[in-house]
Each structure stands twice: as C-alpha cells, then as structure tokens.
PDB file of N, CA and C in Angstrom:
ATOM      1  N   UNK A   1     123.006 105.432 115.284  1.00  0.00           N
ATOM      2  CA  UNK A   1     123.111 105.100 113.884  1.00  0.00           C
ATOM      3  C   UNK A   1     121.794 104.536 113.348  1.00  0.00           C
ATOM      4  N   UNK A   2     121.033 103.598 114.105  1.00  0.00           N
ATOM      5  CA  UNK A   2     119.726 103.094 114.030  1.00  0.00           C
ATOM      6  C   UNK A   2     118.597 103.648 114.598  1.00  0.00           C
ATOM      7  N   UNK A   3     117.498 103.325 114.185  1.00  0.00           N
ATOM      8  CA  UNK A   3     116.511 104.362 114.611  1.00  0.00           C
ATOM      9  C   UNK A   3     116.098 103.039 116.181  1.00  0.00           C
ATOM     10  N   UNK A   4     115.742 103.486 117.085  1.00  0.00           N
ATOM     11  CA  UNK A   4     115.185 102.206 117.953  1.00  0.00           C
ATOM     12  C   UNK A   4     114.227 101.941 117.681  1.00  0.00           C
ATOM     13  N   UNK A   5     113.510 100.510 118.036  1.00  0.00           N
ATOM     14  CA  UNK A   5     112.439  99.944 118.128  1.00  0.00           C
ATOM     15  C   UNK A   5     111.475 100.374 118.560  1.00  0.00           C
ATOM     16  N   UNK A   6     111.071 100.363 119.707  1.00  0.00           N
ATOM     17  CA  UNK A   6     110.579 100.726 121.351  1.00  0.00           C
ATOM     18  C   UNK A   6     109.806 102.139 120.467  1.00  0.00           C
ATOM     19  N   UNK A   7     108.364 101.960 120.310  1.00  0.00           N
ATOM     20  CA  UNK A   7     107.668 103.090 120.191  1.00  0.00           C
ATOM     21  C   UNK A   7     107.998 103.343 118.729  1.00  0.00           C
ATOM     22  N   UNK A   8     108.361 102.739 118.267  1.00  0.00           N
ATOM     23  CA  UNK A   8     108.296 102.801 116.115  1.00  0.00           C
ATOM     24  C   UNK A   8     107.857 101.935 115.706  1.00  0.00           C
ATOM     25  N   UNK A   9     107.549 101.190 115.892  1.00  0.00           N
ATOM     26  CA  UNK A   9     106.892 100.380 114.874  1.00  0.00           C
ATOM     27  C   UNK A   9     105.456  99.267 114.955  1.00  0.00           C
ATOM     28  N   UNK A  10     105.423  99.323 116.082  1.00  0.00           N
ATOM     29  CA  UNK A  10     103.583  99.052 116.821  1.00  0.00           C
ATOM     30  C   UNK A  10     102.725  99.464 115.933  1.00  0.00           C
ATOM     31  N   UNK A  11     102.753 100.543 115.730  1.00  0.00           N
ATOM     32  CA  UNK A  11     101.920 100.956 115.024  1.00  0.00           C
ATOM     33  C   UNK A  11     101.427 101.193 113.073  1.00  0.00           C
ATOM     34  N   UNK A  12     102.728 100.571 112.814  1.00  0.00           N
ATOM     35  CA  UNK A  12     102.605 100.171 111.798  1.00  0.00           C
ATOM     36  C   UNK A  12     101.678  98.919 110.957  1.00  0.00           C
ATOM     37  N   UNK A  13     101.421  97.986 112.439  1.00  0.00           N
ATOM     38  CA  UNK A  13     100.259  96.777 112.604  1.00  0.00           C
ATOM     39  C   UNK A  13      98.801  97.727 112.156  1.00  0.00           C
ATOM     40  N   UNK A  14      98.770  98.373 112.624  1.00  0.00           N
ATOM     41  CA  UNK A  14      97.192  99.007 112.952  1.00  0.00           C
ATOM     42  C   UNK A  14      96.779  99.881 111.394  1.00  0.00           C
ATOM     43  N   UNK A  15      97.863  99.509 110.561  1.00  0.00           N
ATOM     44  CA  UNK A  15      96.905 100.344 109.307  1.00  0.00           C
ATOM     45  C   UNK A  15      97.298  99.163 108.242  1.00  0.00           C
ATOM     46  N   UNK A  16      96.211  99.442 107.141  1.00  0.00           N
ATOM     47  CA  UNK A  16      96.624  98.574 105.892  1.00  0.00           C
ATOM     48  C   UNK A  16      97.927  98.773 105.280  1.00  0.00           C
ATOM     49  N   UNK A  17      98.140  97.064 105.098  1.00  0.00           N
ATOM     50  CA  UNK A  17      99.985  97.147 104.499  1.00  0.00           C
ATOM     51  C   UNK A  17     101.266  97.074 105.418  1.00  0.00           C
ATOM     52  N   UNK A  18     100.296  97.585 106.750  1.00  0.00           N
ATOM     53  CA  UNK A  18     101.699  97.792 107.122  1.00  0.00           C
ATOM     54  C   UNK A  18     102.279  96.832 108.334  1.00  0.00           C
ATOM     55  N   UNK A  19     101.621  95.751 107.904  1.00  0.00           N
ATOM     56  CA  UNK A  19     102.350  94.526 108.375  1.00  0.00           C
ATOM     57  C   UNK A  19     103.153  93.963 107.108  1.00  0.00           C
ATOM     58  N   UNK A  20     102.789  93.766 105.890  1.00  0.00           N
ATOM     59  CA  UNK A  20     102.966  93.493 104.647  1.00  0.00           C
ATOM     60  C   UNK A  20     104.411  94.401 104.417  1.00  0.00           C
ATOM     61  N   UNK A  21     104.606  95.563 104.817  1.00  0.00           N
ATOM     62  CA  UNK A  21     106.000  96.653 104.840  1.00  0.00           C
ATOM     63  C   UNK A  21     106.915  96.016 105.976  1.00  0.00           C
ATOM     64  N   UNK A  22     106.266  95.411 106.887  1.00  0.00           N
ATOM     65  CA  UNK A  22     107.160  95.295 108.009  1.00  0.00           C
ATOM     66  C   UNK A  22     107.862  93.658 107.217  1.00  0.00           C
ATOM     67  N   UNK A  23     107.188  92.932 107.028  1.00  0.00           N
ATOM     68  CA  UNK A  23     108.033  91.725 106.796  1.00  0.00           C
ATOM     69  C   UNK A  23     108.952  91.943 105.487  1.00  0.00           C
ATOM     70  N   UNK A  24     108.311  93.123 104.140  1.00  0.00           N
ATOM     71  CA  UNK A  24     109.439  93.403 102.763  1.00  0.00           C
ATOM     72  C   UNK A  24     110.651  94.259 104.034  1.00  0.00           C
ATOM     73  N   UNK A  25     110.525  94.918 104.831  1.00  0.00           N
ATOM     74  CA  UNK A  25     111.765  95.190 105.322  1.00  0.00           C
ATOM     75  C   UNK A  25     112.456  94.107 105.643  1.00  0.00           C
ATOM     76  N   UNK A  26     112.029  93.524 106.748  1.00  0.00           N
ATOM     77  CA  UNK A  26     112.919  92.294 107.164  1.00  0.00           C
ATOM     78  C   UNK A  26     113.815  91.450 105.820  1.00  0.00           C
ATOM     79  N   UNK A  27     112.718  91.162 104.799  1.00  0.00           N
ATOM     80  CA  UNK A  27     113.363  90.201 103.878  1.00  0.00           C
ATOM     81  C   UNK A  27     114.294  91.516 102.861  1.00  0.00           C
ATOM     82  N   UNK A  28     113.809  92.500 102.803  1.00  0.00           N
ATOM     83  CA  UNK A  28     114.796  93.021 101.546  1.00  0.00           C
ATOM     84  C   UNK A  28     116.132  94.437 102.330  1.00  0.00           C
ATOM     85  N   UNK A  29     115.842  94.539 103.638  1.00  0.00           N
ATOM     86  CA  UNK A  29     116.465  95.305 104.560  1.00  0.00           C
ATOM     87  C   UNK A  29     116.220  96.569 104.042  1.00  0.00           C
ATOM     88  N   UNK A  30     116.999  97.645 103.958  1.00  0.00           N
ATOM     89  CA  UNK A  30     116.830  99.011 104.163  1.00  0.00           C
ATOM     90  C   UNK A  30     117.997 100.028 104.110  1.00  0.00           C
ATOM     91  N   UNK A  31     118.351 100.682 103.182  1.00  0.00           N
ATOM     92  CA  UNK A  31     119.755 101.704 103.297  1.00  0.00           C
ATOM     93  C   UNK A  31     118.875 103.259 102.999  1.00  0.00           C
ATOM     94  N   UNK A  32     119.630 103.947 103.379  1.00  0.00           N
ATOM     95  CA  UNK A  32     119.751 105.421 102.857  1.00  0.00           C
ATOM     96  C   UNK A  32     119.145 106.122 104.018  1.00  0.00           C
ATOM     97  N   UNK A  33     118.763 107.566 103.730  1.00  0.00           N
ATOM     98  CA  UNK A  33     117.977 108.259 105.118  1.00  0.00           C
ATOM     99  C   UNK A  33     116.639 107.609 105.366  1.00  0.00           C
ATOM    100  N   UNK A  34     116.189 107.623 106.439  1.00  0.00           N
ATOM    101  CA  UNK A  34     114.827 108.179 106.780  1.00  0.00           C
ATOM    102  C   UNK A  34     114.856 108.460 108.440  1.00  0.00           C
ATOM    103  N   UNK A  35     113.490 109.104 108.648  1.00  0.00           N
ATOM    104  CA  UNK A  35     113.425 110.548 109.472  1.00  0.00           C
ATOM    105  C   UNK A  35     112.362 109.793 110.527  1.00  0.00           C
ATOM    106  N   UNK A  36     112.698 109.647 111.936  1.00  0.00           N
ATOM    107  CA  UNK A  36     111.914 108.559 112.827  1.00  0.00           C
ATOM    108  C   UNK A  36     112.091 109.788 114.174  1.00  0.00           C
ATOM    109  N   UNK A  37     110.866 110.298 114.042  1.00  0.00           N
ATOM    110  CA  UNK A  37     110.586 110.795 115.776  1.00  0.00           C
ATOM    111  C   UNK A  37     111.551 112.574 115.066  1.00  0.00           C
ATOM    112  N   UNK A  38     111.535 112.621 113.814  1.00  0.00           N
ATOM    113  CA  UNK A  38     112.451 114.481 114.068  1.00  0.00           C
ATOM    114  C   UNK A  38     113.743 113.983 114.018  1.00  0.00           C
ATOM    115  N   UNK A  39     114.456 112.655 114.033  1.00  0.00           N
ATOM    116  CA  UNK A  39     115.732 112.478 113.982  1.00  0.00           C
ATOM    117  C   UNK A  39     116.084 111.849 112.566  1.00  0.00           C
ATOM    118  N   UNK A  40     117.238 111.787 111.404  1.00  0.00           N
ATOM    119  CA  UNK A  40     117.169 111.356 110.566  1.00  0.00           C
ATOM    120  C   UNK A  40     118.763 110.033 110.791  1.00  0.00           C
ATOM    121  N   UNK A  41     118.201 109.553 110.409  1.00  0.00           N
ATOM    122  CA  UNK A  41     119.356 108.181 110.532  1.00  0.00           C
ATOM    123  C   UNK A  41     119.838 107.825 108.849  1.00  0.00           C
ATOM    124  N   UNK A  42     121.020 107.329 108.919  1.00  0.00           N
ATOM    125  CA  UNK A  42     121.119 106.797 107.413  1.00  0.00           C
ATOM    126  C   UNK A  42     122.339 105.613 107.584  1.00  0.00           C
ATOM    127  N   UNK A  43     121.656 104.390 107.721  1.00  0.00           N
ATOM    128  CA  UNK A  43     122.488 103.245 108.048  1.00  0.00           C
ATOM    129  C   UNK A  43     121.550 102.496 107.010  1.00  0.00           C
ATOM    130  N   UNK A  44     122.297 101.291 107.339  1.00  0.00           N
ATOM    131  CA  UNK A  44     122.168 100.132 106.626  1.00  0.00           C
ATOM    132  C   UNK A  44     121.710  98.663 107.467  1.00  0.00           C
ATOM    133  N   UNK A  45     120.309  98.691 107.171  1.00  0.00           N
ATOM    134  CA  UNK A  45     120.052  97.198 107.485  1.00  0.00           C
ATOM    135  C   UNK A  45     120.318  96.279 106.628  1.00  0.00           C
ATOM    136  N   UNK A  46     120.865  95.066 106.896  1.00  0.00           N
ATOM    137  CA  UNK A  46     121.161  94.518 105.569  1.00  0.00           C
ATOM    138  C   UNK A  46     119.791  94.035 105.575  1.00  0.00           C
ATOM    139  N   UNK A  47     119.454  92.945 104.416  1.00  0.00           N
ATOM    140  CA  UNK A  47     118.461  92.146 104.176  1.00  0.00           C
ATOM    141  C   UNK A  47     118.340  90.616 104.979  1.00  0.00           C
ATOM    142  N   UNK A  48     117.543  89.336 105.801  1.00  0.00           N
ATOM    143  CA  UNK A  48     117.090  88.619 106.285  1.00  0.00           C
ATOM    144  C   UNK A  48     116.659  87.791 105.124  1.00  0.00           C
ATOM    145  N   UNK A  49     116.460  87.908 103.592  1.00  0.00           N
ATOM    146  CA  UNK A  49     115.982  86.685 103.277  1.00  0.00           C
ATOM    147  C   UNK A  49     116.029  85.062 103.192  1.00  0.00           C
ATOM    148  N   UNK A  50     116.906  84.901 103.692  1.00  0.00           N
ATOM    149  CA  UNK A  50     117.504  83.791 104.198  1.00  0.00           C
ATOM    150  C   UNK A  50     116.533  83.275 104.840  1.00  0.00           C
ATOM    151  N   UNK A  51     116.097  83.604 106.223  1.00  0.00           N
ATOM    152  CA  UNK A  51     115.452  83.288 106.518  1.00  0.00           C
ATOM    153  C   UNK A  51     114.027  82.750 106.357  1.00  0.00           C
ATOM    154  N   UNK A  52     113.819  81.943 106.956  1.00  0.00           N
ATOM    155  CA  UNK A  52     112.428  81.202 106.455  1.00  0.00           C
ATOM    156  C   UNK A  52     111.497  81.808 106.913  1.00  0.00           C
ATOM    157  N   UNK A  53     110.220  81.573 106.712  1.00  0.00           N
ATOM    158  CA  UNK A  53     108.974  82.606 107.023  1.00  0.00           C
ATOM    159  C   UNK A  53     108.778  82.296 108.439  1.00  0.00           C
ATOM    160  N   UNK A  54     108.802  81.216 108.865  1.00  0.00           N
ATOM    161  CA  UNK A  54     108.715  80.867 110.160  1.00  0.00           C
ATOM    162  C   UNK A  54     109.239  81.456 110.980  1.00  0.00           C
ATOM    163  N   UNK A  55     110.858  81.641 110.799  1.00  0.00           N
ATOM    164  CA  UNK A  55     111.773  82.401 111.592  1.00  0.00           C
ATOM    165  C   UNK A  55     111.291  83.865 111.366  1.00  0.00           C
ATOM    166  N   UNK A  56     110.739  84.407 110.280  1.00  0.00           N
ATOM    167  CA  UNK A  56     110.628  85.554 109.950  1.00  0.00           C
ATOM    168  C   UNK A  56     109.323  86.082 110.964  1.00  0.00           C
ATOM    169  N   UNK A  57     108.265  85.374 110.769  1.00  0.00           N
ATOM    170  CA  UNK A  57     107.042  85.457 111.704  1.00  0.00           C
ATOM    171  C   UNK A  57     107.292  85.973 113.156  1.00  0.00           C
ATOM    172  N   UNK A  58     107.741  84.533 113.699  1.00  0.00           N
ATOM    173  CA  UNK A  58     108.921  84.836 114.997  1.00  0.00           C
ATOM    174  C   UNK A  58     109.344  85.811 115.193  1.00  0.00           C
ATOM    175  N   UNK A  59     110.487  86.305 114.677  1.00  0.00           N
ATOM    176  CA  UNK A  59     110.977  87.316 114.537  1.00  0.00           C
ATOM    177  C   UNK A  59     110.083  88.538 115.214  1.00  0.00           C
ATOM    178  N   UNK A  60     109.507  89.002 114.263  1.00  0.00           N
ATOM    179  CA  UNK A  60     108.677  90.245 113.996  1.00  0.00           C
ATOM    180  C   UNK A  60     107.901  89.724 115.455  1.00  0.00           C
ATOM    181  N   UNK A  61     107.324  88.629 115.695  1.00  0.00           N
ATOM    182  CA  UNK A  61     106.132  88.847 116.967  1.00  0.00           C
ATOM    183  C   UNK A  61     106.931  88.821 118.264  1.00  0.00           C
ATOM    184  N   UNK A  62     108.148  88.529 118.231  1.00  0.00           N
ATOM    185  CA  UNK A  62     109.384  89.138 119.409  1.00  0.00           C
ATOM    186  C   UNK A  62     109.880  90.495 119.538  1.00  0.00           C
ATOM    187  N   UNK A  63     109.544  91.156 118.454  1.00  0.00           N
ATOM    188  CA  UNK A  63     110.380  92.040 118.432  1.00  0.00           C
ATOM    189  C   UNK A  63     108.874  92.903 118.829  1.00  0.00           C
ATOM    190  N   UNK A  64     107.931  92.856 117.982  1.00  0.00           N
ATOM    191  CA  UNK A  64     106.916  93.663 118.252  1.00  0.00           C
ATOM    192  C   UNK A  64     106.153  93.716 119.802  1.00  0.00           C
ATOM    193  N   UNK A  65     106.251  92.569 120.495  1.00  0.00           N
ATOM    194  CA  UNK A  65     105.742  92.514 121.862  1.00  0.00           C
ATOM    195  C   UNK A  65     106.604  92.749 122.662  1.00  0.00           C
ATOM    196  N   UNK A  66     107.595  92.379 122.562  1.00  0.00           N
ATOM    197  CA  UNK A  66     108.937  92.426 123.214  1.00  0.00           C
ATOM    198  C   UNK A  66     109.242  94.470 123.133  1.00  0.00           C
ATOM    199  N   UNK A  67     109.479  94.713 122.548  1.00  0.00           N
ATOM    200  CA  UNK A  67     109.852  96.687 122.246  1.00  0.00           C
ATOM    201  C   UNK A  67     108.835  97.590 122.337  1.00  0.00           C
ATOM    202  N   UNK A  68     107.533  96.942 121.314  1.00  0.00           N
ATOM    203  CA  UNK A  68     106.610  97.666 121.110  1.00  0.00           C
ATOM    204  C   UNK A  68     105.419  97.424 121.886  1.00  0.00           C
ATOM    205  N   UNK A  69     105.200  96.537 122.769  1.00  0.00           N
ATOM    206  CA  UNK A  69     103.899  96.207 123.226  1.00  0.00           C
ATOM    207  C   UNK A  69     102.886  97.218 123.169  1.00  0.00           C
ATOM    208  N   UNK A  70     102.830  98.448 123.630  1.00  0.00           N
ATOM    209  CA  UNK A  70     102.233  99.497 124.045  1.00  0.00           C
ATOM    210  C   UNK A  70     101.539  99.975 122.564  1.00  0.00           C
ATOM    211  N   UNK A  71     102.063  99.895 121.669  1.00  0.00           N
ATOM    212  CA  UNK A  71     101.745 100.792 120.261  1.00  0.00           C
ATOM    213  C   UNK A  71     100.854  99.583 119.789  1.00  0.00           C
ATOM    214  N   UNK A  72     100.828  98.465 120.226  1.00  0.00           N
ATOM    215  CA  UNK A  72      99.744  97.386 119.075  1.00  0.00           C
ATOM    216  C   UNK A  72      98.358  97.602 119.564  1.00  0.00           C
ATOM    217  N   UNK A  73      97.678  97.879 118.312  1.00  0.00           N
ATOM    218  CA  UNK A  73      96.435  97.560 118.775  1.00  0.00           C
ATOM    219  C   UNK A  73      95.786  96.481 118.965  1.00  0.00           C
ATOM    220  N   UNK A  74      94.645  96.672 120.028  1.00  0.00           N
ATOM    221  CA  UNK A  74      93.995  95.899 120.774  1.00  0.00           C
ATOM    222  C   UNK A  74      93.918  94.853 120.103  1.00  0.00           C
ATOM    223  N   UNK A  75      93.501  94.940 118.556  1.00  0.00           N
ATOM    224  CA  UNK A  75      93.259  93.287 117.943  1.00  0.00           C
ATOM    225  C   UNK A  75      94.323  92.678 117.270  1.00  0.00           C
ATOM    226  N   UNK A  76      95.762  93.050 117.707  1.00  0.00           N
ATOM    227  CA  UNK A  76      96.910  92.345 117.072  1.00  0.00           C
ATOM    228  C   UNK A  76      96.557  91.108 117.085  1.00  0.00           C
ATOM    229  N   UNK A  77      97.059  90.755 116.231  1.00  0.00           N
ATOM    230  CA  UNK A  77      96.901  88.910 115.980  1.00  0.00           C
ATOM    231  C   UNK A  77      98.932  88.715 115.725  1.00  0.00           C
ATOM    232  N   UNK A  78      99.548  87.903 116.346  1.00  0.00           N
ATOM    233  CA  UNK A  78     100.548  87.868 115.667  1.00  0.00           C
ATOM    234  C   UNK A  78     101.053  87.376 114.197  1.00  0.00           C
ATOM    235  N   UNK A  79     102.149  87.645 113.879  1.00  0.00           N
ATOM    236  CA  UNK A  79     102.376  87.368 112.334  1.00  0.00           C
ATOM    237  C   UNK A  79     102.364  85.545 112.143  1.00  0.00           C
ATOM    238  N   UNK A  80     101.722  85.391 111.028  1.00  0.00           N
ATOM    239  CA  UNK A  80     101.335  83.591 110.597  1.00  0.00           C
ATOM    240  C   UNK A  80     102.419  83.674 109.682  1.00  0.00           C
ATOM    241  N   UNK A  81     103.069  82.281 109.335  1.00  0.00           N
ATOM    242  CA  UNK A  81     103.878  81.916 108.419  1.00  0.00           C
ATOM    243  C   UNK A  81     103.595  82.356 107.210  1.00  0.00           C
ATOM    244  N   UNK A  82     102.257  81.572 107.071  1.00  0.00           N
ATOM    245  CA  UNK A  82     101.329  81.841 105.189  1.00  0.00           C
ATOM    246  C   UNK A  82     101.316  83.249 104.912  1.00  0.00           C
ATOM    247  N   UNK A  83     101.257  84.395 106.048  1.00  0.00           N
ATOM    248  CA  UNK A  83     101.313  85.730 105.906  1.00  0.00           C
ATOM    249  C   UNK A  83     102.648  86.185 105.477  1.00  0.00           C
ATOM    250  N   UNK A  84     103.675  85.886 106.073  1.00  0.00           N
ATOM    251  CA  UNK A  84     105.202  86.187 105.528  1.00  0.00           C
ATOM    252  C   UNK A  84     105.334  85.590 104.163  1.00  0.00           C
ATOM    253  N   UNK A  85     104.802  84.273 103.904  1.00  0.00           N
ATOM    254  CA  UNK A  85     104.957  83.284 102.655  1.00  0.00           C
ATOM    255  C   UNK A  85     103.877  84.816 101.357  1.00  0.00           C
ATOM    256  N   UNK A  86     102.933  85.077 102.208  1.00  0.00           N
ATOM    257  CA  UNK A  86     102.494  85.939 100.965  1.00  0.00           C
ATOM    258  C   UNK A  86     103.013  87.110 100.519  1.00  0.00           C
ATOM    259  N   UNK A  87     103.438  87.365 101.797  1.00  0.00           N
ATOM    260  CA  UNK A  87     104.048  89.076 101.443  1.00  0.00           C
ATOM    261  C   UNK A  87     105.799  88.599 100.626  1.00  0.00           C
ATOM    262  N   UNK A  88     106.238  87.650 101.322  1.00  0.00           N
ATOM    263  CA  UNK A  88     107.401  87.282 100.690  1.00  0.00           C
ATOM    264  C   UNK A  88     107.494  87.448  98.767  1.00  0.00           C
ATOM    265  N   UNK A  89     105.962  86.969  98.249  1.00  0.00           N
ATOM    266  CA  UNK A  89     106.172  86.985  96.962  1.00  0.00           C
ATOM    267  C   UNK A  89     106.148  88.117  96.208  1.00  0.00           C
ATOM    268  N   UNK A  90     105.660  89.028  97.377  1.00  0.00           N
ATOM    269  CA  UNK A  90     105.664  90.698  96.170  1.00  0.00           C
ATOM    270  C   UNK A  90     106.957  90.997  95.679  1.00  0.00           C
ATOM    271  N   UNK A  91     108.317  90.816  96.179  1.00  0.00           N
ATOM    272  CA  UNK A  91     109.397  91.081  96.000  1.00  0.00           C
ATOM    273  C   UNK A  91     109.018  92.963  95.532  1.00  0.00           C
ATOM    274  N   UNK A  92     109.268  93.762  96.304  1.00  0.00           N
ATOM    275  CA  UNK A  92     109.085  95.036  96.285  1.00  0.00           C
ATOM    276  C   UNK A  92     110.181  95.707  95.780  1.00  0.00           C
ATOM    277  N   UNK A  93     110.423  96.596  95.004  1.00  0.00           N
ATOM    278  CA  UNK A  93     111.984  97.499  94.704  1.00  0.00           C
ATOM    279  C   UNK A  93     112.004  98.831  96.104  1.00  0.00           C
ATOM    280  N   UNK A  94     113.534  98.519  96.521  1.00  0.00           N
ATOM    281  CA  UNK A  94     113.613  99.940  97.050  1.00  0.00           C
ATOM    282  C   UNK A  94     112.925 101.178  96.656  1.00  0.00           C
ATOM    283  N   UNK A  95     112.447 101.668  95.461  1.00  0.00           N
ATOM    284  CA  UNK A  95     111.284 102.698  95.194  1.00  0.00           C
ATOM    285  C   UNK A  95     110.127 102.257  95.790  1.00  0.00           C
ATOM    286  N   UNK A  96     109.622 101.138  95.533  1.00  0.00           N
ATOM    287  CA  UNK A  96     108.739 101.093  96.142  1.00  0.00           C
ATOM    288  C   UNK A  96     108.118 100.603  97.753  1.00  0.00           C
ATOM    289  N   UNK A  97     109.233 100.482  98.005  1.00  0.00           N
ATOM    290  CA  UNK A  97     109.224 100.477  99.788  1.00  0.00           C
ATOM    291  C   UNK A  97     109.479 101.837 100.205  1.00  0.00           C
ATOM    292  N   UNK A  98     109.918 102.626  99.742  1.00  0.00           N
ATOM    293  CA  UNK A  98     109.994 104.148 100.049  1.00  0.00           C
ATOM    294  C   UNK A  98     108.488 104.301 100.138  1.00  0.00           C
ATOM    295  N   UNK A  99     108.058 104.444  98.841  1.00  0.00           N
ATOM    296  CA  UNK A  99     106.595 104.941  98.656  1.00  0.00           C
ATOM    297  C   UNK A  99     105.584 104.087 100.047  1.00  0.00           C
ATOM    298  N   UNK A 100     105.729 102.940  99.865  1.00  0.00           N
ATOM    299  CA  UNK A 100     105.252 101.859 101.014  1.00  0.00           C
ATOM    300  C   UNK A 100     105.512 102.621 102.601  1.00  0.00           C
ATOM    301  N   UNK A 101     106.314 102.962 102.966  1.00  0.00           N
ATOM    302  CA  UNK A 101     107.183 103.360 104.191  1.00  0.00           C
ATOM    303  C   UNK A 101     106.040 104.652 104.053  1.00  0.00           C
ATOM    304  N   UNK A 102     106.279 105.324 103.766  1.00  0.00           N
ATOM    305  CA  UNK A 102     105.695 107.238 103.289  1.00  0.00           C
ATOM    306  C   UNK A 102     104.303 106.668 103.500  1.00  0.00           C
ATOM    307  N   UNK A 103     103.838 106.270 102.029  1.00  0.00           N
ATOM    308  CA  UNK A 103     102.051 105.896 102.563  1.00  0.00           C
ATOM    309  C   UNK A 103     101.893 105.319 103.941  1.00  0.00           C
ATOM    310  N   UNK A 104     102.457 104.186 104.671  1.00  0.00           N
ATOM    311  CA  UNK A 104     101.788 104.067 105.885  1.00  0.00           C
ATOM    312  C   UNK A 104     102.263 105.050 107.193  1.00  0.00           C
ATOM    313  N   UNK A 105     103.216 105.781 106.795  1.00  0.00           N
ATOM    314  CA  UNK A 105     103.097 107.103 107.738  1.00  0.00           C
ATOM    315  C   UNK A 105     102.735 107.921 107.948  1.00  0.00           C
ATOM    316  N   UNK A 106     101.663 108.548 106.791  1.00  0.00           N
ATOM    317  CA  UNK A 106     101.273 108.957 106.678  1.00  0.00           C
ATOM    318  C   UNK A 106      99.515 108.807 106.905  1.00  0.00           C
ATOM    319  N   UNK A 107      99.296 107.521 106.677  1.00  0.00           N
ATOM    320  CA  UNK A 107      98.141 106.689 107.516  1.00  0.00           C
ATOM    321  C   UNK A 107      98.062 106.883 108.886  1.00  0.00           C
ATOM    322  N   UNK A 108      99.332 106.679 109.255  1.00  0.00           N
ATOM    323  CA  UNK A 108      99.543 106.429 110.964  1.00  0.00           C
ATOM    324  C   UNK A 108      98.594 107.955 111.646  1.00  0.00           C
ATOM    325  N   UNK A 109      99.656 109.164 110.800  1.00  0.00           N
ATOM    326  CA  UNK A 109      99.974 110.483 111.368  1.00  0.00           C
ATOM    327  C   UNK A 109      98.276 110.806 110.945  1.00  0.00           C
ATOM    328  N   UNK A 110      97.406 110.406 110.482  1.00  0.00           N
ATOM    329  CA  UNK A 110      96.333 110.823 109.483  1.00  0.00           C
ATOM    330  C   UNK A 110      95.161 109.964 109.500  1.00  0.00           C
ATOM    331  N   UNK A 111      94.937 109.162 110.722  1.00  0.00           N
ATOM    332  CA  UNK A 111      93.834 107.843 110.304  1.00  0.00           C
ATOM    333  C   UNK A 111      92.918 108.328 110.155  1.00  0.00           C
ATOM    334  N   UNK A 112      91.839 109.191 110.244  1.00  0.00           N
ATOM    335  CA  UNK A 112      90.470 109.831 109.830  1.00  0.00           C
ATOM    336  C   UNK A 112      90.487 109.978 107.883  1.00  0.00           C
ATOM    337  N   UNK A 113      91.568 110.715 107.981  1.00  0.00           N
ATOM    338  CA  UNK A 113      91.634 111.097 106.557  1.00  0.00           C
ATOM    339  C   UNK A 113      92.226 109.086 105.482  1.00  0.00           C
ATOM    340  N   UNK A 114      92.905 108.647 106.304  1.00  0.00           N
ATOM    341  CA  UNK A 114      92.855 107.188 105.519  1.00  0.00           C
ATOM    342  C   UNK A 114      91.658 106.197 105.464  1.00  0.00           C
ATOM    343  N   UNK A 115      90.649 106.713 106.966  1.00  0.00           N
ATOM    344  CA  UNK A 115      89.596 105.358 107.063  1.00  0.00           C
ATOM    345  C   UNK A 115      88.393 106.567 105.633  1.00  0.00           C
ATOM    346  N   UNK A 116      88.604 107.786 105.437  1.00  0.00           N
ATOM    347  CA  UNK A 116      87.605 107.940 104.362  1.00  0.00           C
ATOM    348  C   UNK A 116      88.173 107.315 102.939  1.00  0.00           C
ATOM    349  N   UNK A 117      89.431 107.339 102.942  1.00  0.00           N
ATOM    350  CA  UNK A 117      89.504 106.798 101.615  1.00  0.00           C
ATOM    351  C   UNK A 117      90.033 105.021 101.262  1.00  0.00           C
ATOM    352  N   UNK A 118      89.417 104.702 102.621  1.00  0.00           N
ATOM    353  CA  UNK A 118      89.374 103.667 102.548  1.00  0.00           C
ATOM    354  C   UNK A 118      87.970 103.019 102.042  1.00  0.00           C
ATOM    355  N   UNK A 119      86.934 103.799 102.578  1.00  0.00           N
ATOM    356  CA  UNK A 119      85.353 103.625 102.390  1.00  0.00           C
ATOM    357  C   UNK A 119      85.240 103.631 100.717  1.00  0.00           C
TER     358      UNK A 119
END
C-alpha cells in the first residue's frame, strides 16, 4: 500500500529542496498516486504537524540512516531543528508539493542537466 523507505529517499538529501520536501511531507503528509521504482501506490499518509521540529528533525535523521544509509551523500549533515523551524513556515499546498516531489525527481534522475541550470 506504501511505497518503502529503504532506497527512496536518501537521495532526495543530495539535491536542492529536497530536504526542505522531505520535512513539508512529514508536516503536511501525502494522499493520492505517485509512482516509486515503476510501482504506483495511492495511500494516505496522514500529516505529523503536531509534532515539534525537534521530534521532526529526529525523525527524518532515524529514518534516513536507519533505511537509507547507502543513498546519502557523503556530506549529509543531519536535519537541525532551525532547518525544520524554516521549512515549517512555507506551509506548501498539495499542488505545490506535487510540483516540489516532480522537480526533485527529476533532479535526482538528471543531475548534469540540474547542476547547469543551477550555474
């Protein structure tokens, strides 16, 4: 029903934003399809905002070393409170976590073509 951890989401650290996507998931959760590895899932995460940034930080640097170790790059730094506290304030709309989700997968699948238009 869920997409697994383990090899999804490591690599979402290693491009712009997409630590910033990983914590608007946690706080605003996630419904409808999307398509992980050729398989399409369509469940429902609820939302975490409850939680405090602290716990939220936590969170994410358990889950990411803990499942994903292998996919972080070399200069992971784990997630800081003040970092969840910032991303916390974008308050993002489901449209635009779609778009968010899409652009950094497309980073991932594509880094040559993102580090030029990053320059």
């Amino acid at each position: 029903m869920y997409p697994g951890l383990a090899g999804s989401i490591g690599s979402y650290v290693a491009v712009r934003d997409g630590r910033d996507y990983l914590v608007h998931i946690v706080l605003g959760g996630m419904s409808g399809p999307i398509n992980v590895k050729g398989v399409t899932y369509n469940g429902l995460m609820p939302e975490f905002s409850q939680l405090s940034d602290a716990e939220i930080a936590a969170t994410l640097n358990d889950v990411l070393t803990r499942f994903d170790a292998a996919h972080l790059p070399n200069d992971f730094a784990p997630f800081a409170t003040a970092e969840v506290a910032h991303a916390r304030a974008a308050h993002p709309t489901p449209a635009q976590m779609a778009h968010e989700r899409q652009s950094i997968l497309d980073r991932i699948a594509h880094p040559a073509r993102a580090n030029e238009a990053a320059r």
